[in-house]
C-alpha atoms as a PDB file:
ATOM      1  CA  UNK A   1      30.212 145.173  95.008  1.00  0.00           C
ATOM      2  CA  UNK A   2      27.524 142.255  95.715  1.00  0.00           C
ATOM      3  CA  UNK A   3      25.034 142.265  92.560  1.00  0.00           C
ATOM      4  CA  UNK A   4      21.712 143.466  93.029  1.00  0.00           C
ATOM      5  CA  UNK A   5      18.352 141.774  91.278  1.00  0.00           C
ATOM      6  CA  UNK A   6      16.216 143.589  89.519  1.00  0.00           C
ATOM      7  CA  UNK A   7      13.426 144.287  90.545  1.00  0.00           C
ATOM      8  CA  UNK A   8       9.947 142.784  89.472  1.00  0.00           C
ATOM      9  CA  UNK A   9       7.837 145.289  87.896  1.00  0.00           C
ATOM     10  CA  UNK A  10       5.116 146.914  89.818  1.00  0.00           C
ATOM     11  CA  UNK A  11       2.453 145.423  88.049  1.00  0.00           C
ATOM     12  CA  UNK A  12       3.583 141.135  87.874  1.00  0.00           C
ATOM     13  CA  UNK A  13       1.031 139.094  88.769  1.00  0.00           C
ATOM     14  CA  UNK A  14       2.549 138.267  92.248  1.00  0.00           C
ATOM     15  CA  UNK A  15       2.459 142.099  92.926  1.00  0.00           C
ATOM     16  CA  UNK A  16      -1.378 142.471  92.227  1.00  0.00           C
ATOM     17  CA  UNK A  17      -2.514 139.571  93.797  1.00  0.00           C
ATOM     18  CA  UNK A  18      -0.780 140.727  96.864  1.00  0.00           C
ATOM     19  CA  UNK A  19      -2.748 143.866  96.633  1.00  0.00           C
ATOM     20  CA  UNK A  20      -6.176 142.892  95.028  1.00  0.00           C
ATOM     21  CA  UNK A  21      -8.963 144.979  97.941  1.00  0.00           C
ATOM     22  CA  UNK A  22      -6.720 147.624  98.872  1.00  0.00           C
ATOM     23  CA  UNK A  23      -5.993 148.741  95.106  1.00  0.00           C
ATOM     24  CA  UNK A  24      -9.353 148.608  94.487  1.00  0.00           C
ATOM     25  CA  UNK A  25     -10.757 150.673  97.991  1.00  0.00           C
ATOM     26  CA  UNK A  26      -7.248 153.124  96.966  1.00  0.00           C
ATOM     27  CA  UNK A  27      -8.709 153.707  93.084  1.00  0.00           C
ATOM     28  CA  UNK A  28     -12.668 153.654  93.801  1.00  0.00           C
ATOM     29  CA  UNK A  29     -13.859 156.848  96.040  1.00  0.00           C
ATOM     30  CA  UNK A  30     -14.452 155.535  99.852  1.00  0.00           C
ATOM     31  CA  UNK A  31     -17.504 156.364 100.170  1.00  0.00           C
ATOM     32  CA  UNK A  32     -18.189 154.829  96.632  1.00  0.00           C
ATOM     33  CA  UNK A  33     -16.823 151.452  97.448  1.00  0.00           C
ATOM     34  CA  UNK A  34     -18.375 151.235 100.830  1.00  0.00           C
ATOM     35  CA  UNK A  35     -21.771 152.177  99.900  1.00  0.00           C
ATOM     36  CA  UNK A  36     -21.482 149.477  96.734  1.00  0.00           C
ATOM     37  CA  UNK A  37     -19.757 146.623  98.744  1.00  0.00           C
ATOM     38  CA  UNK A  38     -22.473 147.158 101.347  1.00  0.00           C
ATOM     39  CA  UNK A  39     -24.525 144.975  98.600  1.00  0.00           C
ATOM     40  CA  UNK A  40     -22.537 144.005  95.894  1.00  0.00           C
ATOM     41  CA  UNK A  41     -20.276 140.945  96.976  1.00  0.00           C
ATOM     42  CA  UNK A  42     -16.623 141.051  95.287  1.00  0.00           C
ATOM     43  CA  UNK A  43     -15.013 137.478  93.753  1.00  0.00           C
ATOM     44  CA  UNK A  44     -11.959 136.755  91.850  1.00  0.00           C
ATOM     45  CA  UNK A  45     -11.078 133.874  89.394  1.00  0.00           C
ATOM     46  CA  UNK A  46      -9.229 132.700  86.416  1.00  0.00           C
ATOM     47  CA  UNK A  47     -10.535 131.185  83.193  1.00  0.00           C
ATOM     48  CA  UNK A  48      -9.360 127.668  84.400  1.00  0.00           C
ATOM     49  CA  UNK A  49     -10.273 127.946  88.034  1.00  0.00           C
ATOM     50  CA  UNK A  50     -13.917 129.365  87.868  1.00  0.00           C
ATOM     51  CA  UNK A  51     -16.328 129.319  91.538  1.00  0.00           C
ATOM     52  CA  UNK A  52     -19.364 126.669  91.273  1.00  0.00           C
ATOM     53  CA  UNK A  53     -22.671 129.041  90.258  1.00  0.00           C
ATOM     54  CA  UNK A  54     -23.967 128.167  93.453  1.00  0.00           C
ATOM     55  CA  UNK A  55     -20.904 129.950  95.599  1.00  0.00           C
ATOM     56  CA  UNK A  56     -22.290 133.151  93.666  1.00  0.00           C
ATOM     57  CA  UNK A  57     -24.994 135.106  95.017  1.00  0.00           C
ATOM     58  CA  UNK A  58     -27.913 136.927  93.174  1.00  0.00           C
ATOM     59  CA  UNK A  59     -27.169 138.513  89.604  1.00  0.00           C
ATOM     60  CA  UNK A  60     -23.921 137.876  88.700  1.00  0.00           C
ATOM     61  CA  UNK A  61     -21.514 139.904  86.755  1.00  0.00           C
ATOM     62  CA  UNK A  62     -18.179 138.463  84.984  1.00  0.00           C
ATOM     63  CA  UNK A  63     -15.857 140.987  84.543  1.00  0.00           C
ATOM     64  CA  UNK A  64     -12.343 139.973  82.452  1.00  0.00           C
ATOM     65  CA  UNK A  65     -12.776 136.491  82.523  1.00  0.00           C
ATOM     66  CA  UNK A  66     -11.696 134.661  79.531  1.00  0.00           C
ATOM     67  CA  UNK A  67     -13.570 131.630  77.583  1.00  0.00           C
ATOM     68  CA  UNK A  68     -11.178 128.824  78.502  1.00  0.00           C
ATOM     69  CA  UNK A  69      -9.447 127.253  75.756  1.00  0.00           C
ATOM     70  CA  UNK A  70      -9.456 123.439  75.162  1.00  0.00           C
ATOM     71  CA  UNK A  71      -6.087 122.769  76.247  1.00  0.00           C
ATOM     72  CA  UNK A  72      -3.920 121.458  79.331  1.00  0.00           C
ATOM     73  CA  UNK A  73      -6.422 119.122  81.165  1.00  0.00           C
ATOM     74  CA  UNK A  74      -9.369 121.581  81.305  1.00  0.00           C
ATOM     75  CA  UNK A  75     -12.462 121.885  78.978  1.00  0.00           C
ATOM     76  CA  UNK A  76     -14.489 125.267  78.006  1.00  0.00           C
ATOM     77  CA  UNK A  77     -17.512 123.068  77.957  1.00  0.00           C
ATOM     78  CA  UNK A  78     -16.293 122.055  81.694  1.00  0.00           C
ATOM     79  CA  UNK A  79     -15.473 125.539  82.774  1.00  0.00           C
ATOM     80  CA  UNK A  80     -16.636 128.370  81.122  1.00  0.00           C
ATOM     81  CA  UNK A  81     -20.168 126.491  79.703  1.00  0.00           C
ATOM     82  CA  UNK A  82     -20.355 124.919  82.757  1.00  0.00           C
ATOM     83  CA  UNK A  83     -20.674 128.371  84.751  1.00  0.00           C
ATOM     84  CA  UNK A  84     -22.769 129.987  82.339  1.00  0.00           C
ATOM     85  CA  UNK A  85     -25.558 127.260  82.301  1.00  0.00           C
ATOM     86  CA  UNK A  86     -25.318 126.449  86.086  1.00  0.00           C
ATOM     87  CA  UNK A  87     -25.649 130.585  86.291  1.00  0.00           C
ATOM     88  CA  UNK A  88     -28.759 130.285  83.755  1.00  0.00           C
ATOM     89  CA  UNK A  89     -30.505 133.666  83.922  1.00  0.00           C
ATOM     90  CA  UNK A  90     -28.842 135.152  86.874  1.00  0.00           C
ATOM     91  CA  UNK A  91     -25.652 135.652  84.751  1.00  0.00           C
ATOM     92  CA  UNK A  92     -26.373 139.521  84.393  1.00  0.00           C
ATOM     93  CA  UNK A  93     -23.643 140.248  82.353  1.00  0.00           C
ATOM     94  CA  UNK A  94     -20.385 138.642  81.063  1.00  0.00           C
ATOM     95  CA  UNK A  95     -17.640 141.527  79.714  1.00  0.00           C
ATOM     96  CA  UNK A  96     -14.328 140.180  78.362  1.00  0.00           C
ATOM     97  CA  UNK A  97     -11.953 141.441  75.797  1.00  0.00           C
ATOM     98  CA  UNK A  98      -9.715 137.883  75.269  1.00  0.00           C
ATOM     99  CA  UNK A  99     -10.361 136.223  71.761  1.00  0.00           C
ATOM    100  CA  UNK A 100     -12.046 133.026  72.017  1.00  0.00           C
ATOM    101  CA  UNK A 101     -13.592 130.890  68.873  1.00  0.00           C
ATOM    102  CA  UNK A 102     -16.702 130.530  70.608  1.00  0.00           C
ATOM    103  CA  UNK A 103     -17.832 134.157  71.205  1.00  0.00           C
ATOM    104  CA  UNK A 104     -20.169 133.804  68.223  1.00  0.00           C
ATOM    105  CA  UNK A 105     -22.087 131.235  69.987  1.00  0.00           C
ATOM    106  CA  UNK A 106     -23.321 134.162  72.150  1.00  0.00           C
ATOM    107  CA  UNK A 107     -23.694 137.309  69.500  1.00  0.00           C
ATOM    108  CA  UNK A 108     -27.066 137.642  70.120  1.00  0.00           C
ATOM    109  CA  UNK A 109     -27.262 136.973  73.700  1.00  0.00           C
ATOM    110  CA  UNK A 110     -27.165 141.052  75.349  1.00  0.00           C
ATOM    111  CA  UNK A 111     -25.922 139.064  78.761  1.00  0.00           C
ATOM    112  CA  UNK A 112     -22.421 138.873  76.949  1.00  0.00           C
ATOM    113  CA  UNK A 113     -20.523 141.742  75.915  1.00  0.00           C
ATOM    114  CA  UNK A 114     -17.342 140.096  74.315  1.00  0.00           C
ATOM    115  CA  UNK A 115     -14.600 141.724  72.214  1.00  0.00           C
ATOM    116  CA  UNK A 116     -11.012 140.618  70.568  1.00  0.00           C
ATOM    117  CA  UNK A 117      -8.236 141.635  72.301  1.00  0.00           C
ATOM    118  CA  UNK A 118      -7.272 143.986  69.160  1.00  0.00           C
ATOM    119  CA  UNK A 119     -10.683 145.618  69.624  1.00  0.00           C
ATOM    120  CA  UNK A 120     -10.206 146.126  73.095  1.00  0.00           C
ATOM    121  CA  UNK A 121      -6.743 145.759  75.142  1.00  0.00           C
ATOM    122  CA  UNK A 122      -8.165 145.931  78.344  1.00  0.00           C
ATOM    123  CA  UNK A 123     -11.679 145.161  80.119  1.00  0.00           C
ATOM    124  CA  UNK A 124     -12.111 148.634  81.594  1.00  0.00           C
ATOM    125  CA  UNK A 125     -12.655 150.580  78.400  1.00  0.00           C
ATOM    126  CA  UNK A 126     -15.590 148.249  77.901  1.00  0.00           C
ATOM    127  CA  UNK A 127     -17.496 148.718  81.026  1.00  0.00           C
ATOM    128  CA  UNK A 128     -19.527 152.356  80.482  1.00  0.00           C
ATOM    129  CA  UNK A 129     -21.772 153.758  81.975  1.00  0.00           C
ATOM    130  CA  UNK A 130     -24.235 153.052  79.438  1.00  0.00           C
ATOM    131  CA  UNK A 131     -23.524 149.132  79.808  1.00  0.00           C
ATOM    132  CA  UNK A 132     -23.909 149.423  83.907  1.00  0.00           C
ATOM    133  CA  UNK A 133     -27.149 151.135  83.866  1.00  0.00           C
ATOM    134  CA  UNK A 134     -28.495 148.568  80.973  1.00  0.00           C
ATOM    135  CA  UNK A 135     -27.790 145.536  83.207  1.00  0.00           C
ATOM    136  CA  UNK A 136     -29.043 146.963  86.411  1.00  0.00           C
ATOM    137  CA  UNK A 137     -27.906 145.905  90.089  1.00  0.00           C
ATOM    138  CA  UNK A 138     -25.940 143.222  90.642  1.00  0.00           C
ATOM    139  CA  UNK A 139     -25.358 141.152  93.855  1.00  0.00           C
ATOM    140  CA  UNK A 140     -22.095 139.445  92.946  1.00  0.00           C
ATOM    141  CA  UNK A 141     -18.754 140.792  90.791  1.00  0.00           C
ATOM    142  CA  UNK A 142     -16.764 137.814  89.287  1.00  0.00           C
ATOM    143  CA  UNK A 143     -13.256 139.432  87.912  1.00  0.00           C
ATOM    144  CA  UNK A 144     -10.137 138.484  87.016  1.00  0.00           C
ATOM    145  CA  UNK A 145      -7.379 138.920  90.029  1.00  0.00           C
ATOM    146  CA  UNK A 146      -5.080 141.242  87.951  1.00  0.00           C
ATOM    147  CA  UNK A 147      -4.689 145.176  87.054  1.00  0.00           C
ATOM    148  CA  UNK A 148      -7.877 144.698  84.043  1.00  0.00           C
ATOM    149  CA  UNK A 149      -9.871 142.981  86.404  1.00  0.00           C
ATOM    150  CA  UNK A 150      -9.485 145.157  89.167  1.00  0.00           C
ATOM    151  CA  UNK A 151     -10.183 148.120  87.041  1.00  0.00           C
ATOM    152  CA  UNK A 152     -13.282 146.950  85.543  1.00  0.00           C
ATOM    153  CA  UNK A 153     -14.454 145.785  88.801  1.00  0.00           C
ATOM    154  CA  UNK A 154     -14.106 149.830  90.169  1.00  0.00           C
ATOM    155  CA  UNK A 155     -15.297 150.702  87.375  1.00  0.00           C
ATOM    156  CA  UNK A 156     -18.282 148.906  87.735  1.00  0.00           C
ATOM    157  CA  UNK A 157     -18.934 149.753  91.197  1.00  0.00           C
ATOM    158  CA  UNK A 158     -18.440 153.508  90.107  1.00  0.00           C
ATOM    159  CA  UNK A 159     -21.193 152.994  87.595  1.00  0.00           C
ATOM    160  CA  UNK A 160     -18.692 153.008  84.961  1.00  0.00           C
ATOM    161  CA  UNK A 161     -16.677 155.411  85.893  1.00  0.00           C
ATOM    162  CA  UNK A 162     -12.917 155.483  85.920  1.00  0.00           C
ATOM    163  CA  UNK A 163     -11.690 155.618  89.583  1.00  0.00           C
ATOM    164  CA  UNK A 164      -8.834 157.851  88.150  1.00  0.00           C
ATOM    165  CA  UNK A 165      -8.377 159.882  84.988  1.00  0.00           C
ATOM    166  CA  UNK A 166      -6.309 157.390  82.774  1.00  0.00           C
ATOM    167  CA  UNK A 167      -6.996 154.758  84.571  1.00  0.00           C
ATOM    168  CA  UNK A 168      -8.675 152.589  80.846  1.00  0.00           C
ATOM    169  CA  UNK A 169      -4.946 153.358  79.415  1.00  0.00           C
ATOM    170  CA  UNK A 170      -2.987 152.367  82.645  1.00  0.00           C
ATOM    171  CA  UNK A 171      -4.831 149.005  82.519  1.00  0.00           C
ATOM    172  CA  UNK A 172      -4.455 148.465  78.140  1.00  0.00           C
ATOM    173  CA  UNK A 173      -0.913 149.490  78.568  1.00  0.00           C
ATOM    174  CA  UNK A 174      -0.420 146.841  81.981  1.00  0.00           C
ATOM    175  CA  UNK A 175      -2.244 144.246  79.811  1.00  0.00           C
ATOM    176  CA  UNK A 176      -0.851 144.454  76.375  1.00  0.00           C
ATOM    177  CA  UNK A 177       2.544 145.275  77.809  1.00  0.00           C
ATOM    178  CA  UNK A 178       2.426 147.933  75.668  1.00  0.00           C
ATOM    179  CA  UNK A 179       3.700 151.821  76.766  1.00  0.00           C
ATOM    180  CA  UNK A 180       4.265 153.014  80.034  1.00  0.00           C
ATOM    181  CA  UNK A 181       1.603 152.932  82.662  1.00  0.00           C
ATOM    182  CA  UNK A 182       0.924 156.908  83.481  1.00  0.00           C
END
């Protein structure tokens, strides 16, 4: 018979992209995400593609967004640096988990809350709900368009909250490619 092409897994980048705001309303309570959408306005980005601090309202979180690396035409001093002086002290809170030689520039900074990716596989299991109520409101969610991102964003929104039991190890096992997503 005619041969038949696997199928992508459920979680490629094509897939979530496709389904960034209804996975998150779908894994975040209804009522949750409307009430916290009613003030919080929801962004997505990658490290190398990052929104001019003005196009961001209010306090701004950054949720799974890496420190660019110095490589392929783009700069972290013209990306990431860029966005976190532009932001100055409306950057509320910058969460990431992807290893980066210039995290210890910001150690004692409490805006950035960054981790190795051995420390942490995903983004998720570092927003708490210790860490939400510390930063306070926020007007503006910056994240990452993939499973982590999504997550942390919920998570966020939930006051950091899972929107599902399991859903920290879905998103390290999705991200590490590690396991099978529950």
């Amino acid at each position: 018979g005619p041969r038949r092409r696997a199928s992508r897994p459920p979680w490629s980048w094509a897939w979530w992209s496709a389904v960034s705001y209804t996975h998150l309303a779908l894994v975040t309570h209804e009522r949750d995400i409307l009430e916290s959408l009613a003030h919080v306005k929801l962004m997505f980005a990658s490290p190398r593609v990052l929104p001019f601090a003005s196009k961001l309202k209010g306090r701004v979180a950054v949720l799974d967004i890496a420190f660019v690396a110095d490589e392929l035409g783009t700069s972290y001093e013209g990306t990431t640096r860029k966005l976190i002086d532009d932001l100055g002290s409306r950057l509320a809170v910058w969460v990431d988990h992807h290893d980066h030689d210039r995290h210890p520039d910001f150690a004692a900074d409490p805006r950035f809350v960054l981790a190795k990716k051995s420390e942490h596989g995903a983004c998720p299991e570092m927003i708490t709900p210790e860490l939400v109520a510390r930063i306070g409101r926020v007007d503006t969610i910056l994240c990452h368009l993939d499973l982590d991102g999504l997550y942390a964003a919920a998570k966020w929104l939930r006051d950091g909250v899972e929107p599902y039991p399991g859903a920290d190890d879905d998103a390290r096992v999705i991200d590490t490619r590690m396991g099978t997503p529950g």
